[in-house]
C-alpha atoms as a PDB file:
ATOM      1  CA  UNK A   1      42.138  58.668 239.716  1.00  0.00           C
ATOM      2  CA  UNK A   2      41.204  60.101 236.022  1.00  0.00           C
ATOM      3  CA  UNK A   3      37.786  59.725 236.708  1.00  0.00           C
ATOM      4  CA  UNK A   4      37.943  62.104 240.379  1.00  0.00           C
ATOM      5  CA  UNK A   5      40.284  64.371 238.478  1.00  0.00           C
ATOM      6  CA  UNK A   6      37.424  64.923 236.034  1.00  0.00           C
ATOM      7  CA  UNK A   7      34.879  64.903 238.365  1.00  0.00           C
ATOM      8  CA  UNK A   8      37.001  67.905 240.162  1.00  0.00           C
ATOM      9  CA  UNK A   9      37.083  69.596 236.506  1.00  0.00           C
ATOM     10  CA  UNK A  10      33.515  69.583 236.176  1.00  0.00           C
ATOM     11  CA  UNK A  11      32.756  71.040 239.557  1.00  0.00           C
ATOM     12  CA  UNK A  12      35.041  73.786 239.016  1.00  0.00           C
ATOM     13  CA  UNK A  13      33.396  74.568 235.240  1.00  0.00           C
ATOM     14  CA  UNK A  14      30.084  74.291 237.418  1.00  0.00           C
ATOM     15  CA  UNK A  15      31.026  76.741 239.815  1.00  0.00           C
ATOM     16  CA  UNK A  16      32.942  79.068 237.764  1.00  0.00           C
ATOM     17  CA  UNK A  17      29.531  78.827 235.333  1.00  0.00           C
ATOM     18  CA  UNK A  18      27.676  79.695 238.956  1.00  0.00           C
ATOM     19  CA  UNK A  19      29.701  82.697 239.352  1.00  0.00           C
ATOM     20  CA  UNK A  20      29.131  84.190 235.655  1.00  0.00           C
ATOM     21  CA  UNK A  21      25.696  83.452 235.758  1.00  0.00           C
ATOM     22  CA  UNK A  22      25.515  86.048 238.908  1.00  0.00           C
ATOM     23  CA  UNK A  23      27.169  88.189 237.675  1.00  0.00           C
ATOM     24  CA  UNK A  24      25.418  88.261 235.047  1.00  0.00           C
ATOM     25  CA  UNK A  25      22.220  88.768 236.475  1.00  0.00           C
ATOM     26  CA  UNK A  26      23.403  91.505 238.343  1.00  0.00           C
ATOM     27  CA  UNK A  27      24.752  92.969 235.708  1.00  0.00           C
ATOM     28  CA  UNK A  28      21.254  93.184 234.445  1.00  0.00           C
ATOM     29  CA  UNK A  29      19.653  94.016 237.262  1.00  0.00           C
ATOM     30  CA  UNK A  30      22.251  97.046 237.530  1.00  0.00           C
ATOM     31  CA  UNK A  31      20.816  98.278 234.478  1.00  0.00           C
ATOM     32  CA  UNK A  32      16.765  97.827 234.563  1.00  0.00           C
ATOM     33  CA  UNK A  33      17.447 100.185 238.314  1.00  0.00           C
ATOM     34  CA  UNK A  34      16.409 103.381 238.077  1.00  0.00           C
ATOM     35  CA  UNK A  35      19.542 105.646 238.334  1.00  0.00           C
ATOM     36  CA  UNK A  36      19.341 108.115 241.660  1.00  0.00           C
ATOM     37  CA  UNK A  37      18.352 111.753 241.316  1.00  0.00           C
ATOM     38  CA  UNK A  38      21.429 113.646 240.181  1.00  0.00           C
ATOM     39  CA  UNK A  39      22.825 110.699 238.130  1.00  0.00           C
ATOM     40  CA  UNK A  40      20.789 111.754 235.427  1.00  0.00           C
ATOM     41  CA  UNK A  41      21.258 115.107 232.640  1.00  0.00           C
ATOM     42  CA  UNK A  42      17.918 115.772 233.542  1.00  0.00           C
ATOM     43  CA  UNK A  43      18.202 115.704 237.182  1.00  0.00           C
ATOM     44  CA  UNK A  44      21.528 117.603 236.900  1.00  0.00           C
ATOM     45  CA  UNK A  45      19.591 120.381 234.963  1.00  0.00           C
ATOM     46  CA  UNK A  46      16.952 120.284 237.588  1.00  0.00           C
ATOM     47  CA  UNK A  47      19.213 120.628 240.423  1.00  0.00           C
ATOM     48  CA  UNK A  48      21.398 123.271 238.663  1.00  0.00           C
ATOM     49  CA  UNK A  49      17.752 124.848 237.568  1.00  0.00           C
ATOM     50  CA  UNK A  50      17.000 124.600 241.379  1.00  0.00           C
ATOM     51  CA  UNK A  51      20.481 126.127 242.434  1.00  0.00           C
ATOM     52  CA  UNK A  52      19.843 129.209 240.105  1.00  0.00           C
ATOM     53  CA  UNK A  53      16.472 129.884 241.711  1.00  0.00           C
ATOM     54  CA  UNK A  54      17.429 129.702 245.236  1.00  0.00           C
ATOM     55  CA  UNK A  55      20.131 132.334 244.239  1.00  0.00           C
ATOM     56  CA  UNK A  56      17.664 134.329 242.431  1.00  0.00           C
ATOM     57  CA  UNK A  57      15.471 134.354 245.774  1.00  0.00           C
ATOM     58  CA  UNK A  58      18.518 135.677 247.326  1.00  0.00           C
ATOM     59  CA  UNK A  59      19.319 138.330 245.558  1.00  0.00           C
ATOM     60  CA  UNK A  60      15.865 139.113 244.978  1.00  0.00           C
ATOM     61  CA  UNK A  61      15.423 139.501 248.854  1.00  0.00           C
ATOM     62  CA  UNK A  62      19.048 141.690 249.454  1.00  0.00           C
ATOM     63  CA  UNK A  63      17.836 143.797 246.452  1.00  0.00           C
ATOM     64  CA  UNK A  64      14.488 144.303 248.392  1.00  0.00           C
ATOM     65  CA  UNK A  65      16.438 144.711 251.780  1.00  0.00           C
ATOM     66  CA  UNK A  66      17.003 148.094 250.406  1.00  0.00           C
ATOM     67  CA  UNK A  67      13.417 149.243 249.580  1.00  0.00           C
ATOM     68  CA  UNK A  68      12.562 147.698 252.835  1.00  0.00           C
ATOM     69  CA  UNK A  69      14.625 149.771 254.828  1.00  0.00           C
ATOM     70  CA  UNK A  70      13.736 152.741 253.004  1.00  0.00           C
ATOM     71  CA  UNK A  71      10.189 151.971 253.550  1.00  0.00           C
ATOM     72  CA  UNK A  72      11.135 151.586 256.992  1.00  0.00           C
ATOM     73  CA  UNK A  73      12.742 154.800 257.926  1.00  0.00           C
ATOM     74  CA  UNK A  74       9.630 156.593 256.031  1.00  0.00           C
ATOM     75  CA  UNK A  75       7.036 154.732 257.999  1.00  0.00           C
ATOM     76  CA  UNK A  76       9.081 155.740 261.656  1.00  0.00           C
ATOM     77  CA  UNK A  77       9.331 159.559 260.036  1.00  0.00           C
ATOM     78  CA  UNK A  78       5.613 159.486 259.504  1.00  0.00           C
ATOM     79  CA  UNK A  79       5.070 158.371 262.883  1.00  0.00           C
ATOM     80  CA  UNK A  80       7.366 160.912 264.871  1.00  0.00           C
ATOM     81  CA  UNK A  81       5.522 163.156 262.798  1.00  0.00           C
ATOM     82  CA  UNK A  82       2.211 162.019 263.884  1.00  0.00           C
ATOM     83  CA  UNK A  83       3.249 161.719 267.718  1.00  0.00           C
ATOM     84  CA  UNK A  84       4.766 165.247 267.224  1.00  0.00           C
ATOM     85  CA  UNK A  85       1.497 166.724 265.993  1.00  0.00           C
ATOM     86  CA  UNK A  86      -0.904 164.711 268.540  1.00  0.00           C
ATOM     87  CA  UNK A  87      -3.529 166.563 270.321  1.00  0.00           C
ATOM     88  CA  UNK A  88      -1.442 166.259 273.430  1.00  0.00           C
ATOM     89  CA  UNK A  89       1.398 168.029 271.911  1.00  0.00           C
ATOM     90  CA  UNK A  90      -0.552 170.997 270.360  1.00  0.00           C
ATOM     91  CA  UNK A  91      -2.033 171.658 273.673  1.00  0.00           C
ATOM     92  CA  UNK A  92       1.146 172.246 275.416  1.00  0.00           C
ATOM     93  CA  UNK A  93       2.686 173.913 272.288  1.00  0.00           C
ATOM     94  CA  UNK A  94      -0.444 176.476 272.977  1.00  0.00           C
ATOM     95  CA  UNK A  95       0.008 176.505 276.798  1.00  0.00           C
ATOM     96  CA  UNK A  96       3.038 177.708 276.672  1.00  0.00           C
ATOM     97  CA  UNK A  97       2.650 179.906 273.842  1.00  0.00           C
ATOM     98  CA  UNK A  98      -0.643 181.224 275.549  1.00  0.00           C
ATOM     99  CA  UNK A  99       1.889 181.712 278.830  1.00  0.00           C
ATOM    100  CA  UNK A 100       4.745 183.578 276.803  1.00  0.00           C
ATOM    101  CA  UNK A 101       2.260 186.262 275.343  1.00  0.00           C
ATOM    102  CA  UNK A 102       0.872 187.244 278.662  1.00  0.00           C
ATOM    103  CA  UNK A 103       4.271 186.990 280.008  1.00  0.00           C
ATOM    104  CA  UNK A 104       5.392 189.028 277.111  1.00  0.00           C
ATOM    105  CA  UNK A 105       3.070 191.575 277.375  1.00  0.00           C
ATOM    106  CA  UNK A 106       4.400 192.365 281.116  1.00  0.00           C
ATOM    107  CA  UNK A 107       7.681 194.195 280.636  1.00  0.00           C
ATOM    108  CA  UNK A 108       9.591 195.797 283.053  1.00  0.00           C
ATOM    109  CA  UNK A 109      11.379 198.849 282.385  1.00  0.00           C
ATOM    110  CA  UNK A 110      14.852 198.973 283.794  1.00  0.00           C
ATOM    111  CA  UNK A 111      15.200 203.283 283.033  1.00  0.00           C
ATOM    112  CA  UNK A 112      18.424 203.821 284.972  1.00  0.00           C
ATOM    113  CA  UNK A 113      20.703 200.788 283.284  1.00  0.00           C
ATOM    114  CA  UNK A 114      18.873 200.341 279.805  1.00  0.00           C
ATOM    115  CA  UNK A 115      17.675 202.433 277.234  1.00  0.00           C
ATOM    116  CA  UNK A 116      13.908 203.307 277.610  1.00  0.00           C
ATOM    117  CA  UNK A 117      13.386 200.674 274.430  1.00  0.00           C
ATOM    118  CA  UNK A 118      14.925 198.127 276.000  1.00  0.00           C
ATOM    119  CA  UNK A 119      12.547 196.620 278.568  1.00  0.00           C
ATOM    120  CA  UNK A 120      12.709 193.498 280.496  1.00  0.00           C
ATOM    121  CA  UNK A 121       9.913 190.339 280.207  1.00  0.00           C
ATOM    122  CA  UNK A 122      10.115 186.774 281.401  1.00  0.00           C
ATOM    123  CA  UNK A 123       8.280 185.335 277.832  1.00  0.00           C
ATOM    124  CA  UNK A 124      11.616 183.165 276.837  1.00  0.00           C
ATOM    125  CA  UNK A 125      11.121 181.023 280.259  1.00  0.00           C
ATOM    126  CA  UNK A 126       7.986 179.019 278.839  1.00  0.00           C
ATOM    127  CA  UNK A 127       9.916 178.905 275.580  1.00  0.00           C
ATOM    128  CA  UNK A 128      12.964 177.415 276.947  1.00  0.00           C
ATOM    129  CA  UNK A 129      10.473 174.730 279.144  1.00  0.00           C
ATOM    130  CA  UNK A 130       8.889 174.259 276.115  1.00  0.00           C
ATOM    131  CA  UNK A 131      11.899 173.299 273.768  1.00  0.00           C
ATOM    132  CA  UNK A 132      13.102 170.899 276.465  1.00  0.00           C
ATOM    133  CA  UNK A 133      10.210 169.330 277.199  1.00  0.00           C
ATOM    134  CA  UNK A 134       9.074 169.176 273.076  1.00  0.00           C
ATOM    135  CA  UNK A 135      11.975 169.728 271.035  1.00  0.00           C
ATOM    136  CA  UNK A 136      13.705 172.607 269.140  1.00  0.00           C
ATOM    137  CA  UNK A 137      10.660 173.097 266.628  1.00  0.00           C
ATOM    138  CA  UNK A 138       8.466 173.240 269.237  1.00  0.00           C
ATOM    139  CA  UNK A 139      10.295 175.993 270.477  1.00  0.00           C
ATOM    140  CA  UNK A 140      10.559 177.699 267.893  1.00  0.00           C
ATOM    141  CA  UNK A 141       6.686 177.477 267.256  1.00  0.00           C
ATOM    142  CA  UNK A 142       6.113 178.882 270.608  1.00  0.00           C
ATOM    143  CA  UNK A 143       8.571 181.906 269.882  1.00  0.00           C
ATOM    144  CA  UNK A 144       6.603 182.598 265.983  1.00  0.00           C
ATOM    145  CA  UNK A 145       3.184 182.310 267.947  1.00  0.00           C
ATOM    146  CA  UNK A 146       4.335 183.941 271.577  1.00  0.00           C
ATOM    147  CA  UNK A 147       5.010 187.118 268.983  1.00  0.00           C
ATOM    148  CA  UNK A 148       1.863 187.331 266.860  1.00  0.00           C
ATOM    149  CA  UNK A 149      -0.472 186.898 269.851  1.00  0.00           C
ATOM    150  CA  UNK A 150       1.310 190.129 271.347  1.00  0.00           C
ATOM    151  CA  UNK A 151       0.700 191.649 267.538  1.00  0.00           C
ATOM    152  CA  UNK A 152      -2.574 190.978 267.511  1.00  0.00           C
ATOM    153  CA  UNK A 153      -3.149 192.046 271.023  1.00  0.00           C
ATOM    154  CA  UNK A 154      -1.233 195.223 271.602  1.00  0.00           C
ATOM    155  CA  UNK A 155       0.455 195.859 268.044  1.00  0.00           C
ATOM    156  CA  UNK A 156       3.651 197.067 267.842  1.00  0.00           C
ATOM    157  CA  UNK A 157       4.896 200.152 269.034  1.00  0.00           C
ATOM    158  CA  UNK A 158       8.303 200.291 267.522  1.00  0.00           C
ATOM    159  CA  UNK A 159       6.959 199.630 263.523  1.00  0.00           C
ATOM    160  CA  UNK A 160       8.165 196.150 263.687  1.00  0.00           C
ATOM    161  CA  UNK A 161      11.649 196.626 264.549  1.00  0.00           C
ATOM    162  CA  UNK A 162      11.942 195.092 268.335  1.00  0.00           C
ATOM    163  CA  UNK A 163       9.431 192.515 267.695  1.00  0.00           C
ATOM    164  CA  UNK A 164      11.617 191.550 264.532  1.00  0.00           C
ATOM    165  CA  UNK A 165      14.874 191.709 267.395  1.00  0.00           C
ATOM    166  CA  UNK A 166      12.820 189.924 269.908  1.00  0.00           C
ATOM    167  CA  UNK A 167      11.610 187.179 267.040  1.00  0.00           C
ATOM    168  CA  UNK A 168      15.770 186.637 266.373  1.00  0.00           C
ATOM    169  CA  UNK A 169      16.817 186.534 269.829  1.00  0.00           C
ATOM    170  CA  UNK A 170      14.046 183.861 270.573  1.00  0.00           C
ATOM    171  CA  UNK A 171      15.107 181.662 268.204  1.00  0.00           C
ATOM    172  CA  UNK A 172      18.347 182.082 268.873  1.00  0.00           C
ATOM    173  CA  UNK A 173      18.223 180.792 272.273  1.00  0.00           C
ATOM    174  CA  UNK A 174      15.294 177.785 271.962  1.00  0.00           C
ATOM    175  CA  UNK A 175      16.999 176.062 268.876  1.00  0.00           C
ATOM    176  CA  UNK A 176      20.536 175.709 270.034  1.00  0.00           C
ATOM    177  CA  UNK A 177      18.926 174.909 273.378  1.00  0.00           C
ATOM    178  CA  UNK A 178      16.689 172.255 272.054  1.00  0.00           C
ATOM    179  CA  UNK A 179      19.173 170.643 269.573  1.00  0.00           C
ATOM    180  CA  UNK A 180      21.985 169.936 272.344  1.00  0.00           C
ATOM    181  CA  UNK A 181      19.151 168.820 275.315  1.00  0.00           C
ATOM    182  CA  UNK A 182      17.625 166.843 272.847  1.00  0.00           C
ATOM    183  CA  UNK A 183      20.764 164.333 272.651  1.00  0.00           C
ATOM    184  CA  UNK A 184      21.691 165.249 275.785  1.00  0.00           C
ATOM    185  CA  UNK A 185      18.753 165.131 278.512  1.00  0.00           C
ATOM    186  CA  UNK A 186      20.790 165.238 281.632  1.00  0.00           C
ATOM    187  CA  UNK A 187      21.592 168.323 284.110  1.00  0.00           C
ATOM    188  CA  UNK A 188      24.867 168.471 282.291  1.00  0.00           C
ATOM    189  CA  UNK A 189      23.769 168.649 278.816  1.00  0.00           C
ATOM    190  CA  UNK A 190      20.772 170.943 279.823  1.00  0.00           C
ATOM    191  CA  UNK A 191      23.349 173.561 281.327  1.00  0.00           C
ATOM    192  CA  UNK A 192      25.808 173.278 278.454  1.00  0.00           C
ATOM    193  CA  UNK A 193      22.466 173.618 276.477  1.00  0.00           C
ATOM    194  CA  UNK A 194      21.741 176.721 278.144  1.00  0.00           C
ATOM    195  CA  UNK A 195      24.714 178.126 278.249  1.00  0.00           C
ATOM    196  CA  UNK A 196      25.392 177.762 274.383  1.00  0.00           C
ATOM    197  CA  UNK A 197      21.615 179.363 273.877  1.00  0.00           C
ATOM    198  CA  UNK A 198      22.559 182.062 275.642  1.00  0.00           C
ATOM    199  CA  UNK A 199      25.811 182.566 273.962  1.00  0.00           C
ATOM    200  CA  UNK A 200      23.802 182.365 270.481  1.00  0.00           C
ATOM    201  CA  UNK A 201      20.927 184.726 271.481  1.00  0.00           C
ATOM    202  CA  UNK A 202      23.267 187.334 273.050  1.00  0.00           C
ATOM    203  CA  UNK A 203      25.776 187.160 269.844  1.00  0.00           C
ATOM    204  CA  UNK A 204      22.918 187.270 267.799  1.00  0.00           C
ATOM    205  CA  UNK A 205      21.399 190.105 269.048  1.00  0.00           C
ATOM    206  CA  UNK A 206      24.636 192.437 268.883  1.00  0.00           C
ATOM    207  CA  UNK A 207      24.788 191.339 265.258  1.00  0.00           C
ATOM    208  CA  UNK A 208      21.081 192.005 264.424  1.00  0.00           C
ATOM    209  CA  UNK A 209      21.495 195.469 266.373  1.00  0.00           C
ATOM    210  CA  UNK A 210      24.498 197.003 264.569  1.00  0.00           C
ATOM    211  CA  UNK A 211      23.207 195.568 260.941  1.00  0.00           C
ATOM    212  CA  UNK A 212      19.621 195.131 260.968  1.00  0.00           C
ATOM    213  CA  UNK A 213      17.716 196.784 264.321  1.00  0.00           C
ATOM    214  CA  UNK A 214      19.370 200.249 264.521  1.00  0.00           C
ATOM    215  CA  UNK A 215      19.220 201.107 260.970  1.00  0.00           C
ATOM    216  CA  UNK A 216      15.860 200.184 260.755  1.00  0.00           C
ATOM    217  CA  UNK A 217      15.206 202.552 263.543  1.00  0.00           C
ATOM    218  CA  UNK A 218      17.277 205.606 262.317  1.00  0.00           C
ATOM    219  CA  UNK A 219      15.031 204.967 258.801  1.00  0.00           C
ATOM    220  CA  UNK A 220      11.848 205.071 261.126  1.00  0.00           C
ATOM    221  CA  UNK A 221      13.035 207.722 264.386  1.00  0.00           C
ATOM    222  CA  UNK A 222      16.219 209.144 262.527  1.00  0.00           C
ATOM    223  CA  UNK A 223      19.769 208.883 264.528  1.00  0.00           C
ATOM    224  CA  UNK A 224      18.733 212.219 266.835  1.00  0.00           C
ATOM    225  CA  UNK A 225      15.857 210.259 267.967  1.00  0.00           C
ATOM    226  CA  UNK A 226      17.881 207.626 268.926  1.00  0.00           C
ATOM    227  CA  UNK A 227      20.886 209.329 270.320  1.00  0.00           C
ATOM    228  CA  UNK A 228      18.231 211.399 272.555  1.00  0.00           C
ATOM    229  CA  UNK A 229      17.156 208.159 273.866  1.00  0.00           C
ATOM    230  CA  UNK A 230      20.390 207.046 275.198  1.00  0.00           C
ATOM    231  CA  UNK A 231      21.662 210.287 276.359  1.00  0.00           C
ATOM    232  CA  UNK A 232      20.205 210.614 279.674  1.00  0.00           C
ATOM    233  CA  UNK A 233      22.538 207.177 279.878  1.00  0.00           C
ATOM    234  CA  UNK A 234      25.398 208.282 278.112  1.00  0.00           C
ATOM    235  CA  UNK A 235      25.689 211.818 277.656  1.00  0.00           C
ATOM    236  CA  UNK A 236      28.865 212.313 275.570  1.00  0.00           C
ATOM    237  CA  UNK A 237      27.271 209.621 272.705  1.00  0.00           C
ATOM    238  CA  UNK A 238      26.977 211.046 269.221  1.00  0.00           C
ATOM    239  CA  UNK A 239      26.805 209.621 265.802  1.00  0.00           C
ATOM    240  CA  UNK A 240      29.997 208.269 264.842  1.00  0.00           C
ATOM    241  CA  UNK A 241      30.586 206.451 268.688  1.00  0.00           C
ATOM    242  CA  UNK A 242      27.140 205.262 269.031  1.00  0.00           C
ATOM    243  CA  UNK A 243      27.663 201.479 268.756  1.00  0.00           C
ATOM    244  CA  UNK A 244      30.876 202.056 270.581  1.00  0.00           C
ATOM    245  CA  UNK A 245      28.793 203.219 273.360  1.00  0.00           C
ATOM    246  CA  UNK A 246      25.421 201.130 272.562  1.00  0.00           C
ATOM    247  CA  UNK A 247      26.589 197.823 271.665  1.00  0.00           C
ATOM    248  CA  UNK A 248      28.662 196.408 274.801  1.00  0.00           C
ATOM    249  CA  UNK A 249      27.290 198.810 277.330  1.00  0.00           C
ATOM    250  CA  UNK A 250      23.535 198.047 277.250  1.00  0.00           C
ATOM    251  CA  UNK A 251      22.740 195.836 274.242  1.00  0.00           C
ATOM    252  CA  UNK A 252      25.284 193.454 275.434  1.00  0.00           C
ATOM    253  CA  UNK A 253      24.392 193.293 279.013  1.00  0.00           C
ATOM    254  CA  UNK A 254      20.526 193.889 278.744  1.00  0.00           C
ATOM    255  CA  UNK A 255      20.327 190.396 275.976  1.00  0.00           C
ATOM    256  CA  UNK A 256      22.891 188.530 278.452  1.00  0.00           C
ATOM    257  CA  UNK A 257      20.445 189.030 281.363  1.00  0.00           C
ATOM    258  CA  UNK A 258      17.103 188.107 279.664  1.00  0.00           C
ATOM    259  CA  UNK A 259      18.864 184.966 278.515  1.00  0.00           C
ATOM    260  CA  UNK A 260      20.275 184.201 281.942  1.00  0.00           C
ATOM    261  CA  UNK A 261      17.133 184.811 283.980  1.00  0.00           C
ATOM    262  CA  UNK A 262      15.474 182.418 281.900  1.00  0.00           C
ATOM    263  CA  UNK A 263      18.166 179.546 281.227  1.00  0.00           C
ATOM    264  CA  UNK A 264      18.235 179.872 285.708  1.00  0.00           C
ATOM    265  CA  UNK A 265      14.449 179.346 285.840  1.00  0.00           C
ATOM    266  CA  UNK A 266      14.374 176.908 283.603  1.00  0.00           C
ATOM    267  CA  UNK A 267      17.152 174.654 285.033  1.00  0.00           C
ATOM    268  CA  UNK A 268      15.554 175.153 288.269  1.00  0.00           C
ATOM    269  CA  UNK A 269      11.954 174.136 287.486  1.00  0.00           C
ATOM    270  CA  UNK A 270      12.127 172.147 283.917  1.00  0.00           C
ATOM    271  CA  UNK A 271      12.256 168.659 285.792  1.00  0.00           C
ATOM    272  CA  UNK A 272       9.375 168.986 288.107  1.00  0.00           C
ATOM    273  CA  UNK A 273       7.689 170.404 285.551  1.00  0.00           C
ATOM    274  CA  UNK A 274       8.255 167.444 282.944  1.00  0.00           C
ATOM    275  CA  UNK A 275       6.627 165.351 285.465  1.00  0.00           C
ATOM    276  CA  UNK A 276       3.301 167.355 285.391  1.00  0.00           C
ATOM    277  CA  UNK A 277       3.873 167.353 281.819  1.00  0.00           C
ATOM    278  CA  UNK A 278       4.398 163.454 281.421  1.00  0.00           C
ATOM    279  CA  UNK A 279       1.231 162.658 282.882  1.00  0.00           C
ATOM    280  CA  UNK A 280      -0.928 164.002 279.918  1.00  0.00           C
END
């Protein structure tokens, strides 16, 4: 009995002896392992190093978001501007400046509802087709040219001052015109486009007239000149009522139907003329 009890004793101081032994080399083997990336300072530093960067890439790329954008926007500007000023464009800015001067240069006389000065002509229809089909500036190109190709060809017969009334009206009506159709290119928006350019050009005109055109032709004719002009029309005008008389009984009317001939013609024709137009 002793001797199994001892022999029991010595197994389990041979297997406990076992265990330590493998735990012991474990232990060891634990520490000759290299440790995994992360476990060490270094590879901490590195990761945080690594971290840093990538956030440094990211704000580097939102802070040149910005430029990139800007650059952007410039490089769509410069190309509007170089579709505006194509070779297709500046020919139909000259057609229908070339068309507004010879229209221009037809007026019609209307001697027993106007003043003699104020005569009729059809040159703001190929301006109005113009601005729609090319834009406001466009329009207002074809107004600035329409004006000194009638300078050029017939001068002026009134030293400047209706060409100067003319040159306000025209702009008056295109740019509106052109601003509102440009956002808004259906029949709708092209009527309320016309309408509000020939709200603008009439307004303008009375304004122009009382401040700006009939001085400058009292300085040039003097007032007897002028009243003698409008006499035959209303024959109890004098000095002191003149603009009573002038402004809403011909100026008035006489700007109101230029503008309204041509807004009609042009909402009448402008689409089947765009198609013509599209195809070059």
């Amino acid at each position: 009995m002793k001797e199994d009890a001892l022999r029991q004793t010595t197994a389990q101081k041979g297997e406990s002896g076992a265990e330590s032994s493998v735990r012991e080399e474990k232990r060891e083997t634990a520490a000759h392992m290299p440790k995994e990336a992360g476990d060490t300072p270094a590879a901490a530093d590195a990761a945080s190093a690594g971290h840093g960067a990538g956030a440094g890439e990211n704000a580097g790329g939102a802070a040149d978001g910005v430029p990139a954008a800007v650059q952007k926007n410039e490089d769509n500007r410069h190309a509007k501007r170089r579709k505006f000023f194509s070779a297709s464009n500046i020919a139909k800015i000259a057609m229908f400046a070339a068309l507004a001067t010879v229209l221009q240069l037809l007026r019609v006389p209307l001697p027993f509802i106007f003043p003699s000065f104020l005569e009729l002509n059809f040159s703001d229809i190929p301006s109005l087709i113009g601005t729609f089909a090319l834009g406001p500036v466009a329009g207002s190109i074809i107004v600035v040219v329409k004006l000194l190709l009638k300078l050029l060809i017939q001068g002026t017969g009134s030293a400047f001052v209706g060409d100067l009334s003319d040159l306000f009206c025209g702009l008056m009506l295109v740019i509106p015109a052109g601003l509102i159709y440009k956002y808004h290119r259906t029949f709708k928006g092209a009527l309320v486009a016309l309408t509000v350019g020939t709200l603008c050009s009439t307004g303008i005109s009375l304004i122009t007239n009382r401040f700006i055109i009939i001085p400058a032709y009292v300085q040039v004719y003097g007032f007897e000149a002028i009243i003698g002009m409008v006499s035959s029309l209303f024959p109890s005008i004098t000095q002191e009522n003149f603009y009573a008389y002038y402004l809403p009984l011909s100026c008035l009317p006489f700007n109101l139907l230029r503008c309204l001939i041509a807004a009609a013609v042009t909402l009448l024709s402008y689409k089947r003329i765009s198609r013509l137009l599209n195809k070059f």
